[in-house]
Protein backbone atom coordinates (compact mmCIF):
# COMPACT_ATOMS: atom_id res chain seq x y z
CA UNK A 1 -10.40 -0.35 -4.17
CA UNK A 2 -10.44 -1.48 -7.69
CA UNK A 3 -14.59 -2.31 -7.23
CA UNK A 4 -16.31 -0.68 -10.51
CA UNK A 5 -13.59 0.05 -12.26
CA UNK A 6 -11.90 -0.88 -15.29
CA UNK A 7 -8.40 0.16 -13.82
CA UNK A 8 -5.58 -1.44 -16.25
CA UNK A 9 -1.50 -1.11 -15.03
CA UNK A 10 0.22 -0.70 -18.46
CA UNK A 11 4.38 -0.93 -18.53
CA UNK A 12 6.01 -0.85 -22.03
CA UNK A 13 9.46 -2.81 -22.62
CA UNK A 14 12.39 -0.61 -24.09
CA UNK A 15 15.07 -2.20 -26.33
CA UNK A 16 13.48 -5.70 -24.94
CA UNK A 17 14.57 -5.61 -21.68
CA UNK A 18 11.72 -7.21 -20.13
CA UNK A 19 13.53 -7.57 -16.49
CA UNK A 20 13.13 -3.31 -16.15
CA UNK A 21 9.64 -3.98 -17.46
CA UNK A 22 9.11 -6.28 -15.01
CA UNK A 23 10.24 -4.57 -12.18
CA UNK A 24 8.34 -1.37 -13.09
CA UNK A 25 5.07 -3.31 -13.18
CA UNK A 26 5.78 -4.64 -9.56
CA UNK A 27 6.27 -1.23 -8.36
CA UNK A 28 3.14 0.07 -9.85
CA UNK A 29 1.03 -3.13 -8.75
CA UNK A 30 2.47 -2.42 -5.26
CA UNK A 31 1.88 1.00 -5.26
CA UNK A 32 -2.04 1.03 -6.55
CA UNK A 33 -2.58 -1.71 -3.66
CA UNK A 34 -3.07 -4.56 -6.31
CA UNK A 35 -1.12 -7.24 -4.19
CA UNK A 36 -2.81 -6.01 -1.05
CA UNK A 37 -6.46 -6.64 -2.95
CA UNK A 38 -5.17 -10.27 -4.05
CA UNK A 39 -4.78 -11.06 -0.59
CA UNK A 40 -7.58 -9.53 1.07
CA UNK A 41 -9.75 -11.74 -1.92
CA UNK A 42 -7.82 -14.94 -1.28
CA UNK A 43 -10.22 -16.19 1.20
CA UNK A 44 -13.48 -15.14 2.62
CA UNK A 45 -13.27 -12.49 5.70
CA UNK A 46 -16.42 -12.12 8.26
CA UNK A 47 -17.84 -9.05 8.38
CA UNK A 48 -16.97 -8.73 11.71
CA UNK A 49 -13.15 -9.84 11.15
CA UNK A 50 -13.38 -7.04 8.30
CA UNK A 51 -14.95 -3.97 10.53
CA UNK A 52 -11.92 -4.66 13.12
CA UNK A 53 -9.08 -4.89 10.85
CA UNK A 54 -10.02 -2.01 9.18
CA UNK A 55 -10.83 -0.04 12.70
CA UNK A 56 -7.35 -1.17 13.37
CA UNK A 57 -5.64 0.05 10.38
CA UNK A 58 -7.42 3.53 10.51
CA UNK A 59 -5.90 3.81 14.01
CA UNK A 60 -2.28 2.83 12.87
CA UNK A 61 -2.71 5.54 10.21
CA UNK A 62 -3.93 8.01 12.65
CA UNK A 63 -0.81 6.98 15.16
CA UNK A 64 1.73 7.17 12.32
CA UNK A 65 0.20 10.43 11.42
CA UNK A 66 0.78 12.04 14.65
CA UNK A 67 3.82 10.68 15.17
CA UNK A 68 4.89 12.15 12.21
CA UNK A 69 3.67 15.46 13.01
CA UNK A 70 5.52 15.16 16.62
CA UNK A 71 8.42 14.41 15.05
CA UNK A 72 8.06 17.77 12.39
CA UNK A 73 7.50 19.72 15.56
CA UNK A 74 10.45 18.79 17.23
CA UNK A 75 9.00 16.91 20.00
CA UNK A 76 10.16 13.30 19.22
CA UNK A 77 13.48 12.35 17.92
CA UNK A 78 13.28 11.00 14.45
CA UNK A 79 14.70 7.91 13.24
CA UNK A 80 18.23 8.15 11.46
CA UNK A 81 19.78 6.61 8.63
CA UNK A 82 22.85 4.64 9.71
């Protein structure tokens, strides 16, 4: 993800309220995959324990997708909000 790349998550504090800061960092961290890379790096994967978890994640994205598309269709009943 971040391989090659000088990528640098900036968040600015505003009257120094450093908790908002704080929590607006997380968010971005979280949302360019940061704490997903820190994990993957934590310890050393085979290349064969790599190839399958990421043949596994490319078919939960491709099931999510349809399902998602079933649902816009009107062939599945979506999930509602209690």
């Amino acid at each position: 993800m971040l391989e090659g790349k000088d990528k640098r998550v900036q968040v600015l504090v505003r009257d120094n309220n450093v908790d908002q800061a704080l929590k607006a960092l997380k968010k971005k961290m979280q949302r360019e995959g940061i704490f997903r890379e820190m994990k993957l790096r934590g310890h050393y994967e085979k290349p064969s324990e790599k190839k399958a978890r990421e043949k596994a994640e490319a078919i939960r994205r491709t099931r999510k997708l349809a399902r998602k598309r079933a649902q816009r269709e009107g062939l599945l009943v979506g999930k509602g909000r209690r």
